[in-house]
C-alpha atoms as a PDB file:
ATOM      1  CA  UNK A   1      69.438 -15.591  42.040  1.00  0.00           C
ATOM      2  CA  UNK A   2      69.384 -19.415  42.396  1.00  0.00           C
ATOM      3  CA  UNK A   3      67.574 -20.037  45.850  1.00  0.00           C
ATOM      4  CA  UNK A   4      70.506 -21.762  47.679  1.00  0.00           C
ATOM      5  CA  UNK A   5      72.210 -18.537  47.048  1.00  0.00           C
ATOM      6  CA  UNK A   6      69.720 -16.529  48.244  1.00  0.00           C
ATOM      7  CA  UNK A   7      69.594 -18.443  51.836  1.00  0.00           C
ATOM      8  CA  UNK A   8      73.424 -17.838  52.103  1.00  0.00           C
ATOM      9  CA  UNK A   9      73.344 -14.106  51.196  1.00  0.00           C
ATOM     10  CA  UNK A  10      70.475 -13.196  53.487  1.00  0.00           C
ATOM     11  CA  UNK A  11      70.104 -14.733  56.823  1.00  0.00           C
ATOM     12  CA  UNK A  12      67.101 -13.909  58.853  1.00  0.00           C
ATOM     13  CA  UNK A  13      69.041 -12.163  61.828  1.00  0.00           C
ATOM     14  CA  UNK A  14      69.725  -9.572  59.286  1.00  0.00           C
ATOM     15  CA  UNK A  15      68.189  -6.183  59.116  1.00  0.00           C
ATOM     16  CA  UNK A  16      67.314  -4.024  56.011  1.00  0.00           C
ATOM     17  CA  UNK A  17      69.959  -2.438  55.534  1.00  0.00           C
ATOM     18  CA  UNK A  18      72.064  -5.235  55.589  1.00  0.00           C
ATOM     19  CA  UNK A  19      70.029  -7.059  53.047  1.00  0.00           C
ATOM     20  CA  UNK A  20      70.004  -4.272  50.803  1.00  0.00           C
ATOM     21  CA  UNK A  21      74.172  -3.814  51.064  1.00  0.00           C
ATOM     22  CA  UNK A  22      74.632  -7.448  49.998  1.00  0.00           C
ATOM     23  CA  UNK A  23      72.744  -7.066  46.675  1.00  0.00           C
ATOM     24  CA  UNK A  24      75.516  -3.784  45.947  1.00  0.00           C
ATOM     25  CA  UNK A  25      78.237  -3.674  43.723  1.00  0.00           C
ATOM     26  CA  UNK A  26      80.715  -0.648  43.938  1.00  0.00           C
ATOM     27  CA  UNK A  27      83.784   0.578  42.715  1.00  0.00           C
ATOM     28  CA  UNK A  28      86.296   2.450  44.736  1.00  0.00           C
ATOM     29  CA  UNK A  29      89.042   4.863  43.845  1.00  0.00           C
ATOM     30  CA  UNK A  30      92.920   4.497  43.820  1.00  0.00           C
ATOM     31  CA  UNK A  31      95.127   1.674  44.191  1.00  0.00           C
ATOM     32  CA  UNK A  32      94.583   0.898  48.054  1.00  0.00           C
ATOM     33  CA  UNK A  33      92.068   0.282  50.568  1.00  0.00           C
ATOM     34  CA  UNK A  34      91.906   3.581  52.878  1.00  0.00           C
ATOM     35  CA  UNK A  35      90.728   3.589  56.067  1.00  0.00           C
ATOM     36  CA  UNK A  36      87.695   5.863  54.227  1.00  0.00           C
ATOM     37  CA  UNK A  37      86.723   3.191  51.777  1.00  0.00           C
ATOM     38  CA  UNK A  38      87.455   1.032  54.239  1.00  0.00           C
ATOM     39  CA  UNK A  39      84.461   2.722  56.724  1.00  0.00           C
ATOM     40  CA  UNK A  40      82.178   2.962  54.399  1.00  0.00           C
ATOM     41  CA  UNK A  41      81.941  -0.451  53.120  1.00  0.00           C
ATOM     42  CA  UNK A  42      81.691  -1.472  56.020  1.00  0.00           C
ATOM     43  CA  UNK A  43      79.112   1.056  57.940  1.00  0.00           C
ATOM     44  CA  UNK A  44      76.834  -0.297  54.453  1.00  0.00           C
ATOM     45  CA  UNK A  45      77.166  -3.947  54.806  1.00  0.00           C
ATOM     46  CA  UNK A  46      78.551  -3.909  51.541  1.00  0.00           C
ATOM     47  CA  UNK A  47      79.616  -7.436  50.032  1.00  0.00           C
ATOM     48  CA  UNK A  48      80.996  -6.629  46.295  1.00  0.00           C
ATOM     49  CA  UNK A  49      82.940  -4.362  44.204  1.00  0.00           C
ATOM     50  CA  UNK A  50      84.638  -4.109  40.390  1.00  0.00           C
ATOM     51  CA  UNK A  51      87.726  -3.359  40.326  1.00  0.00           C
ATOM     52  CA  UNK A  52      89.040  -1.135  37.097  1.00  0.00           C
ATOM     53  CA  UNK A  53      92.232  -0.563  35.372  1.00  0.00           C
ATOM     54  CA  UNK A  54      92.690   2.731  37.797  1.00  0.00           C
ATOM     55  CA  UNK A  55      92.671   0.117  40.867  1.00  0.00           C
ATOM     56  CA  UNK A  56      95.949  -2.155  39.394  1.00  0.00           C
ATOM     57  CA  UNK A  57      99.166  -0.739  39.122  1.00  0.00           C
ATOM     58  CA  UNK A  58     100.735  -4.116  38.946  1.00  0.00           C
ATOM     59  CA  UNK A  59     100.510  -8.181  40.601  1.00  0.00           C
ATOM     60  CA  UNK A  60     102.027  -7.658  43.812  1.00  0.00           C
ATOM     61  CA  UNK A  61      99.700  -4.435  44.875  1.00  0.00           C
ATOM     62  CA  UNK A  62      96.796  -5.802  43.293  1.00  0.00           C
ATOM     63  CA  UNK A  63      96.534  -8.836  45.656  1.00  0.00           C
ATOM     64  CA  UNK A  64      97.665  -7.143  48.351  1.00  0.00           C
ATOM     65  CA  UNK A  65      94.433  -4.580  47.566  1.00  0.00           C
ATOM     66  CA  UNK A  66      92.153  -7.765  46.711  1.00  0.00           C
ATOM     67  CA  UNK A  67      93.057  -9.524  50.068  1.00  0.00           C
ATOM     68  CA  UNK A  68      92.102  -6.262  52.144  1.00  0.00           C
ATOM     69  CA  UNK A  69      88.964  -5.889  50.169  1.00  0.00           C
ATOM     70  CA  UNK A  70      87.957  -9.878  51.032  1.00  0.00           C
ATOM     71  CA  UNK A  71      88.984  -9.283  54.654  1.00  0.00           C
ATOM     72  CA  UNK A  72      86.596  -5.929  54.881  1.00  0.00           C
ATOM     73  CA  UNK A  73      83.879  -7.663  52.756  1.00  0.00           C
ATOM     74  CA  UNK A  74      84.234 -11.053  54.402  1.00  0.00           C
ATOM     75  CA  UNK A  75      83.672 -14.514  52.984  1.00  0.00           C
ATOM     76  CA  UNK A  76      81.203 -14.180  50.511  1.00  0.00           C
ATOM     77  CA  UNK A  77      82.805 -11.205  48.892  1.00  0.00           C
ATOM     78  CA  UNK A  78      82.701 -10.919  45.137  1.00  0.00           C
ATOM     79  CA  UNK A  79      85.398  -9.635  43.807  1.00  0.00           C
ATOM     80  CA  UNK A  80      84.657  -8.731  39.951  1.00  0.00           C
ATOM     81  CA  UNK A  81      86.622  -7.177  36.471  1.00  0.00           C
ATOM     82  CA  UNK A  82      85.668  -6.824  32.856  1.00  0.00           C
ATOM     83  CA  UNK A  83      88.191  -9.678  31.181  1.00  0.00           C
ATOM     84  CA  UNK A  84      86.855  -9.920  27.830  1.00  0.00           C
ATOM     85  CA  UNK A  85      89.552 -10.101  25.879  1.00  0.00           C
ATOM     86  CA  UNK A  86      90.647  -7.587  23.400  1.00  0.00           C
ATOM     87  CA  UNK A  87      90.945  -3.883  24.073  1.00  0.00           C
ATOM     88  CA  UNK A  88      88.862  -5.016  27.597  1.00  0.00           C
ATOM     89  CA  UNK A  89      91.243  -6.248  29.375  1.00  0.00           C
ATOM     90  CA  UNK A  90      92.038  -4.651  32.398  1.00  0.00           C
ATOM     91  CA  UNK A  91      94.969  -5.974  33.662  1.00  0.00           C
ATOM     92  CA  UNK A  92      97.966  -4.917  31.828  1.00  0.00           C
ATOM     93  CA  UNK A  93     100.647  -7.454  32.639  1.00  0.00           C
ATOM     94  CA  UNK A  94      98.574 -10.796  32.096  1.00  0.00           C
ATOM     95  CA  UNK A  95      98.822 -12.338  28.228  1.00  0.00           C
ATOM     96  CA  UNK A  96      96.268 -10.173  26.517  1.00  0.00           C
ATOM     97  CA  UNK A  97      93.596 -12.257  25.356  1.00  0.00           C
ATOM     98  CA  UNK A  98      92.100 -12.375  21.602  1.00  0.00           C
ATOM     99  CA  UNK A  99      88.963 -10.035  20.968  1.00  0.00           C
ATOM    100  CA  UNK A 100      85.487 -11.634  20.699  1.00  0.00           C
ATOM    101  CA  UNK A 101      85.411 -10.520  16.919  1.00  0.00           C
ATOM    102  CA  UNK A 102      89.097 -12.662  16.915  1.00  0.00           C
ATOM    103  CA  UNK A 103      87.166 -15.812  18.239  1.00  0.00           C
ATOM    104  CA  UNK A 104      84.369 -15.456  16.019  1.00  0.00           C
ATOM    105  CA  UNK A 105      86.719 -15.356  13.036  1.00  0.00           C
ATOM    106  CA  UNK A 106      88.108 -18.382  13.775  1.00  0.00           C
ATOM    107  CA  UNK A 107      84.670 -19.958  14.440  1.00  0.00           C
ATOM    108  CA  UNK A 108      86.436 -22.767  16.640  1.00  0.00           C
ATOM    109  CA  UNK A 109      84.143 -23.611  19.641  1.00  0.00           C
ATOM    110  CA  UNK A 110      87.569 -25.240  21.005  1.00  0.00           C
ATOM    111  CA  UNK A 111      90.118 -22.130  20.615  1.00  0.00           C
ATOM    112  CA  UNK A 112      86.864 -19.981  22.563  1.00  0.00           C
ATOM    113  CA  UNK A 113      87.231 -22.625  25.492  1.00  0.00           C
ATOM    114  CA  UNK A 114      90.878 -22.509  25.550  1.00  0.00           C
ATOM    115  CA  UNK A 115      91.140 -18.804  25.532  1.00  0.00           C
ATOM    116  CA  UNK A 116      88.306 -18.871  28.313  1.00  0.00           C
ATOM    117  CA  UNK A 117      90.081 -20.963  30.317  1.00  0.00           C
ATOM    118  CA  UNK A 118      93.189 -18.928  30.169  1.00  0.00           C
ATOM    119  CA  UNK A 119      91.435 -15.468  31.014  1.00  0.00           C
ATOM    120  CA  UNK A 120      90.623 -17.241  33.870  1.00  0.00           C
ATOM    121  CA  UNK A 121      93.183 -19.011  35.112  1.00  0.00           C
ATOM    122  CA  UNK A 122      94.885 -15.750  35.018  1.00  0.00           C
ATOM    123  CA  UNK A 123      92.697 -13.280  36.761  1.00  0.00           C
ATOM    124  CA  UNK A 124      91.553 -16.054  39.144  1.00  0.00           C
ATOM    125  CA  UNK A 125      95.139 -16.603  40.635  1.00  0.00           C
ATOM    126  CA  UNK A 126      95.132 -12.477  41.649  1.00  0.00           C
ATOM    127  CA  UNK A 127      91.543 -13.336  43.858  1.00  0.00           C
ATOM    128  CA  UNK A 128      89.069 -12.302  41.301  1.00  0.00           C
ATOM    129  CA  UNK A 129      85.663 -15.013  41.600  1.00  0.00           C
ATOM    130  CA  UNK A 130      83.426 -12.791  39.465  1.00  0.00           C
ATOM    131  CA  UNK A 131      84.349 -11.904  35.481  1.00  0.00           C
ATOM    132  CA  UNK A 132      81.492  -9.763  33.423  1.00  0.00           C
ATOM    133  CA  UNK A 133      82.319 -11.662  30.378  1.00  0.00           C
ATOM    134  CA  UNK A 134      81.571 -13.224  28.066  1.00  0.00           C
ATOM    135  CA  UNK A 135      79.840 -10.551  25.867  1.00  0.00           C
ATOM    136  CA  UNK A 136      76.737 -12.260  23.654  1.00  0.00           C
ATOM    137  CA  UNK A 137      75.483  -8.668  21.680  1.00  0.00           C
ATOM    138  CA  UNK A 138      75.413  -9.337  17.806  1.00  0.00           C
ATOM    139  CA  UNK A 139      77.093  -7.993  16.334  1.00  0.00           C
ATOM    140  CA  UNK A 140      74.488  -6.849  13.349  1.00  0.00           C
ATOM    141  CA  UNK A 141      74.962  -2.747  13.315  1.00  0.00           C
ATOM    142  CA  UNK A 142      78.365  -1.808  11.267  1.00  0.00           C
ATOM    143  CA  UNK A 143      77.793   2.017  12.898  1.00  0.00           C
ATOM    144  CA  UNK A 144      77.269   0.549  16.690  1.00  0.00           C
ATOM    145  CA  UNK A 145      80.343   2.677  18.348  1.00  0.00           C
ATOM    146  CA  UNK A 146      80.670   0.145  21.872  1.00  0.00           C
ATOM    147  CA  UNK A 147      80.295  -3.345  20.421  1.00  0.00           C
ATOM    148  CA  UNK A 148      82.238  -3.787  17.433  1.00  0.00           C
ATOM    149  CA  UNK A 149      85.343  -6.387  18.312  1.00  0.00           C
ATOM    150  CA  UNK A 150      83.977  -7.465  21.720  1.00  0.00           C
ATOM    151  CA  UNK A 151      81.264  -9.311  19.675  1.00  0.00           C
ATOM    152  CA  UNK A 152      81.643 -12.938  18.863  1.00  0.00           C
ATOM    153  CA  UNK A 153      79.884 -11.980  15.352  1.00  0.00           C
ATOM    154  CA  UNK A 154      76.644 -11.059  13.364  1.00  0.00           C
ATOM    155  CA  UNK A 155      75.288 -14.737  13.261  1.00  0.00           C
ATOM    156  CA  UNK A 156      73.039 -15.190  16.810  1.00  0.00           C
ATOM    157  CA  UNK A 157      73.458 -18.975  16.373  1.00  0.00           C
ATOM    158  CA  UNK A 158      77.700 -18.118  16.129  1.00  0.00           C
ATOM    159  CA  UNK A 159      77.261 -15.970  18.989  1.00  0.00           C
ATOM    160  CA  UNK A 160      75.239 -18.746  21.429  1.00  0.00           C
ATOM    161  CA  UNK A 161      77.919 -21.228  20.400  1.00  0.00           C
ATOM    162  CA  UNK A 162      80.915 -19.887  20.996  1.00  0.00           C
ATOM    163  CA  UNK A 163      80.278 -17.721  24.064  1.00  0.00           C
ATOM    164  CA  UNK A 164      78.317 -21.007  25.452  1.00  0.00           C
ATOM    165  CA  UNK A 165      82.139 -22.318  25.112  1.00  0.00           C
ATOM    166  CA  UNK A 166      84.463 -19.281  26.560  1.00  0.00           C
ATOM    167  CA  UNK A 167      81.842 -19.518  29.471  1.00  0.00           C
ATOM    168  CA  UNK A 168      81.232 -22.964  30.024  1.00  0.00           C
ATOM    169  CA  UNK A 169      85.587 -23.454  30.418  1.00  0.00           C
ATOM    170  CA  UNK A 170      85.446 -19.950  32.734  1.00  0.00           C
ATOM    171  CA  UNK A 171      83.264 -22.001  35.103  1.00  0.00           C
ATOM    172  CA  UNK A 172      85.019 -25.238  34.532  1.00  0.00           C
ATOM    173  CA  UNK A 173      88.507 -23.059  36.201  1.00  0.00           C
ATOM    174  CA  UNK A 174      86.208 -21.682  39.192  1.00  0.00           C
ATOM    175  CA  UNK A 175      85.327 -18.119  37.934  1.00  0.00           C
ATOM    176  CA  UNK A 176      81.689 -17.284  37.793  1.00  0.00           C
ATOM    177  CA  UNK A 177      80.645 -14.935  33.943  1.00  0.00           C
ATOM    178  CA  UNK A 178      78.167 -13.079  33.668  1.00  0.00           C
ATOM    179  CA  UNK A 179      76.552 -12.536  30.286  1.00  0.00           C
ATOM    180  CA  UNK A 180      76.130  -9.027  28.634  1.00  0.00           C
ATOM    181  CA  UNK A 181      74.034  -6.940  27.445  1.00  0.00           C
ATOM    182  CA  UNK A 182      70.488  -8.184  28.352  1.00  0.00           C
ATOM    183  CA  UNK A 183      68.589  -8.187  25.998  1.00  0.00           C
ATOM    184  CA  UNK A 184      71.177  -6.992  23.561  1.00  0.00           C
ATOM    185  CA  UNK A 185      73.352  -4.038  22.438  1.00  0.00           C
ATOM    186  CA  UNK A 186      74.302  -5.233  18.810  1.00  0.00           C
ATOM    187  CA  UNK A 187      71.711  -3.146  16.721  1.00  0.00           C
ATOM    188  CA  UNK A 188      72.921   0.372  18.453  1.00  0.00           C
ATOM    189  CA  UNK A 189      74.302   3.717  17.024  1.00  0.00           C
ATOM    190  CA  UNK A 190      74.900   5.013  20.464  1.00  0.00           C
ATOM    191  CA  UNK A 191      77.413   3.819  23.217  1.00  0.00           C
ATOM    192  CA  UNK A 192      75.518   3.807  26.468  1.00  0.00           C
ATOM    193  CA  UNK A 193      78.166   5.104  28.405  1.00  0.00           C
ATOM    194  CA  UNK A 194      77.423   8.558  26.770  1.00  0.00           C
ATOM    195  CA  UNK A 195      73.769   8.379  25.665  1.00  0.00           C
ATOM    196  CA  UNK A 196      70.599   6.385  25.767  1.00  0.00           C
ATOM    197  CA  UNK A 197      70.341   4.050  22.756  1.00  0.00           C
ATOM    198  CA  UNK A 198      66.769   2.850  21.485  1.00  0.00           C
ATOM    199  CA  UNK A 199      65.857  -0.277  19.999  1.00  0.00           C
ATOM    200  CA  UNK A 200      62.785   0.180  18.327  1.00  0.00           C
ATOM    201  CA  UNK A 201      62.483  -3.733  17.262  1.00  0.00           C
ATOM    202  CA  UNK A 202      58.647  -6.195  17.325  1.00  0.00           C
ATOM    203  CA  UNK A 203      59.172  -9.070  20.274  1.00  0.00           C
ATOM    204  CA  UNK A 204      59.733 -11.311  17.280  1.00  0.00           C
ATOM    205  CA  UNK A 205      62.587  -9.633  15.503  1.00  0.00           C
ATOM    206  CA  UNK A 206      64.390  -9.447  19.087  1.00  0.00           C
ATOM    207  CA  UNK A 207      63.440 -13.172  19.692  1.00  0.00           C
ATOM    208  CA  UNK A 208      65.333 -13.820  16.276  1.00  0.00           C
ATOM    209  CA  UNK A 209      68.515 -12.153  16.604  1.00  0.00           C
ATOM    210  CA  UNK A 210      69.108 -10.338  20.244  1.00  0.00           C
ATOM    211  CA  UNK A 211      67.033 -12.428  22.272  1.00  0.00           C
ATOM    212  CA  UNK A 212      68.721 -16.101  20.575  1.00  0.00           C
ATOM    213  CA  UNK A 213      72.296 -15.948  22.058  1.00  0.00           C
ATOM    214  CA  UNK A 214      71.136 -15.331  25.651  1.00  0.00           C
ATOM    215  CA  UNK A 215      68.240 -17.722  25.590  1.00  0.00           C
ATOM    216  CA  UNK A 216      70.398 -20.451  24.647  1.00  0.00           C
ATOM    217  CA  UNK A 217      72.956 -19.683  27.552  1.00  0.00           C
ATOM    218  CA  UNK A 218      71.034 -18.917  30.120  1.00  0.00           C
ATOM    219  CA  UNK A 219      70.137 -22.118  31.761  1.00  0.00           C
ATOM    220  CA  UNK A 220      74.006 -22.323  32.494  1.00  0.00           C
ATOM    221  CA  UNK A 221      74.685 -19.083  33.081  1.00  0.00           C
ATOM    222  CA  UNK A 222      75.018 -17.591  37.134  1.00  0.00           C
ATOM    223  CA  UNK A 223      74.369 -14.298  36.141  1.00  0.00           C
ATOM    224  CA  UNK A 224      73.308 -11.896  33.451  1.00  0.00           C
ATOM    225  CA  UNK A 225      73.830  -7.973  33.219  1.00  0.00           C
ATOM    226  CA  UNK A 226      71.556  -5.964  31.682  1.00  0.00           C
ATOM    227  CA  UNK A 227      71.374  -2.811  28.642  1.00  0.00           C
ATOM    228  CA  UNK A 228      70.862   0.520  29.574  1.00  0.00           C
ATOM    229  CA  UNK A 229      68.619   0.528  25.809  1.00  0.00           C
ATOM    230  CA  UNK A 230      65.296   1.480  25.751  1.00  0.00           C
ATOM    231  CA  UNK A 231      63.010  -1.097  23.860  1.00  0.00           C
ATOM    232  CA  UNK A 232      59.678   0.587  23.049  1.00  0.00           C
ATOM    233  CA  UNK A 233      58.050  -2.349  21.468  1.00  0.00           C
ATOM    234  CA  UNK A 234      58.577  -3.937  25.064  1.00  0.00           C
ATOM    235  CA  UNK A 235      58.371  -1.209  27.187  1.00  0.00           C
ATOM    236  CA  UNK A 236      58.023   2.056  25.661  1.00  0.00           C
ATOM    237  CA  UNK A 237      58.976   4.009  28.879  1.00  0.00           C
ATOM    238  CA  UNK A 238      61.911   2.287  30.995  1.00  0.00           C
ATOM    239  CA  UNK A 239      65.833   0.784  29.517  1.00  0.00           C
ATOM    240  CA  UNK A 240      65.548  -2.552  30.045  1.00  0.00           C
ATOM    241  CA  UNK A 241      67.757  -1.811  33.205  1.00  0.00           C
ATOM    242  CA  UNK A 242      65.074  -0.739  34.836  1.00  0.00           C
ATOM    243  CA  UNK A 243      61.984  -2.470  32.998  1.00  0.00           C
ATOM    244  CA  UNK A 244      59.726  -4.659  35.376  1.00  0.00           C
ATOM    245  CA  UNK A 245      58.403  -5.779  31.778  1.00  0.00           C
ATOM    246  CA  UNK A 246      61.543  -6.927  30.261  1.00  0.00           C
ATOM    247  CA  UNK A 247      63.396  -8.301  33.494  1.00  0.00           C
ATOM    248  CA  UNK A 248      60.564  -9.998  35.143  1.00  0.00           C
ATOM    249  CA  UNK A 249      58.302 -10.518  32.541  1.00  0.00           C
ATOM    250  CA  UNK A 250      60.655 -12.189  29.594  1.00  0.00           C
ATOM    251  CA  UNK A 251      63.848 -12.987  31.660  1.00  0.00           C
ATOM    252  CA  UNK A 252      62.003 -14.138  34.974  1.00  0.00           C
ATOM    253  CA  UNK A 253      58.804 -15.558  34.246  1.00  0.00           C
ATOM    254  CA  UNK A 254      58.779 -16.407  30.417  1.00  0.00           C
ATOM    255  CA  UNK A 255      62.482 -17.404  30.177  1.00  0.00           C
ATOM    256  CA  UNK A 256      62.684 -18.916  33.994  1.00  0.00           C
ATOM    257  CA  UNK A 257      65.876 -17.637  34.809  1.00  0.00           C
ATOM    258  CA  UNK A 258      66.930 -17.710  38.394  1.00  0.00           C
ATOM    259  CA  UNK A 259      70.569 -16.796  37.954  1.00  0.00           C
ATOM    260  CA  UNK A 260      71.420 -13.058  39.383  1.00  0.00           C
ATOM    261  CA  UNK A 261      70.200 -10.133  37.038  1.00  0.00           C
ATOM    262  CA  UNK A 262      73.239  -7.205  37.880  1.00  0.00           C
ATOM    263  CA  UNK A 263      72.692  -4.061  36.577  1.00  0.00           C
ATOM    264  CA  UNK A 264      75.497  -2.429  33.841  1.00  0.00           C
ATOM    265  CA  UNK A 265      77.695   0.551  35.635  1.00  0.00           C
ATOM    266  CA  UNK A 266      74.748   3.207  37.137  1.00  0.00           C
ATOM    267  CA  UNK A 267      77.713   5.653  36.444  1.00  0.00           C
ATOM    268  CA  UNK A 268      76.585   5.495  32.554  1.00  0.00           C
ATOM    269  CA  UNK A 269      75.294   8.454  31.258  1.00  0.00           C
END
């Protein structure tokens, strides 16, 4: 994470286990905060949570459940969703939003910044600071079974330009993105919600196609999630998820980023 960040998260008068509960993300269950929940993230210091579709029955509750999770979490809470656009859109009352695959067949740079600007605007005036969008996969395997539509396209150079846009006008409204799925989860026949995909693709062939979209958006980006895909050619043992190789190594060190590295849902199977 950028270092300013990293003095305001952790201040020396705090103990392990608080450090370690500000660097979790969780998701809850139901539509309000019970006093169980309510214990819990508490007794674990912890300072962030994604909310899903299962949390929003509709405007009204949903603040009222966002302002009890910022009061329990307190000011630095991070309050996230998955607004993509497209059939990931989790709120069902706001304007739904044009797919990825939409954006990329217009090819207008403009349109993506418009449409990021409006996902954002929306979900921002319910209390959300944190959206895991915009997706920068390419889209280059017709069989992949998770990608498909939320990709901007099959061209990595399409890809860096027009999510560059959707994200650059997402931070413009006050909403921080995070880009998905480092290093990439374009060239996969398995969805990684129900199985462990491999990418068995040289350094160079990733640097060409996977590797292009989030190199070019990085310096601007405040976060980046990563793949539950194993890469064997980088690390023939770990998903990148868990890869000292891929995360430190290319992302850290080669690539320089500081932004926060959040890990996809550890729910996945």
């Amino acid at each position: 994470m950028h270092a300013q960040a990293a003095e305001t998260m952790f201040h020396k008068s705090m103990n392990a286990s608080e450090r370690a509960g500000q660097c979790m993300m969780v998701r809850i269950f139901g539509d309000t905060l019970t006093d169980e929940t309510r214990a819990f993230l508490t007794a674990h210091h912890i300072r962030a949570v994604c909310l899903f579709r299962q949390n929003m029955r509709d405007e009204a509750q949903l603040r009222r459940l966002i302002a009890d999770l910022q009061d329990v979490l307190g000011p630095a809470a991070l309050i996230a969703i998955d607004q993509e656009g497209g059939a990931v859109m989790r709120t069902t009352w706001l304007p739904e939003a044009p797919s990825a695959m939409c954006l990329g067949a217009a090819n207008d740079s403009a349109l993506c910044s418009d449409v990021g600007a409006a996902v954002t605007r929306g979900i921002k005036a319910l209390g959300f600071n944190w959206n895991f969008a915009p997706v920068l996969d390419v889209n280059s395997n017709p069989h992949n079974p998770v990608i498909a539509e939320r990709a901007f396209g099959d061209d990595p150079k399409q890809v860096a330009m027009l999510a560059s846009a959707w994200m650059q006008a997402s931070l413009q409204e006050g909403v921080a993105t995070c880009l998905k799925h480092f290093p990439g989860h374009g060239d996969t026949r398995v969805d990684s919600h129900r199985a462990l995909p491999v990418v068995n693709k040289s350094l160079q062939e990733l640097e060409q196609q996977e590797f292009f979209p989030f190199q070019q958006c990085a310096p601007h980006a405040p976060a980046m999630m990563t793949a539950h895909i194993v890469y064997p050619q980088l690390d023939p043992d770990l998903p990148a998820t868990l890869s000292r190789t891929i995360l430190q190594g290319i992302l850290r060190d080669t690539w320089g980023y500081d932004g926060v590295v959040i890990t996809d849902s550890m729910e996945m199977q």
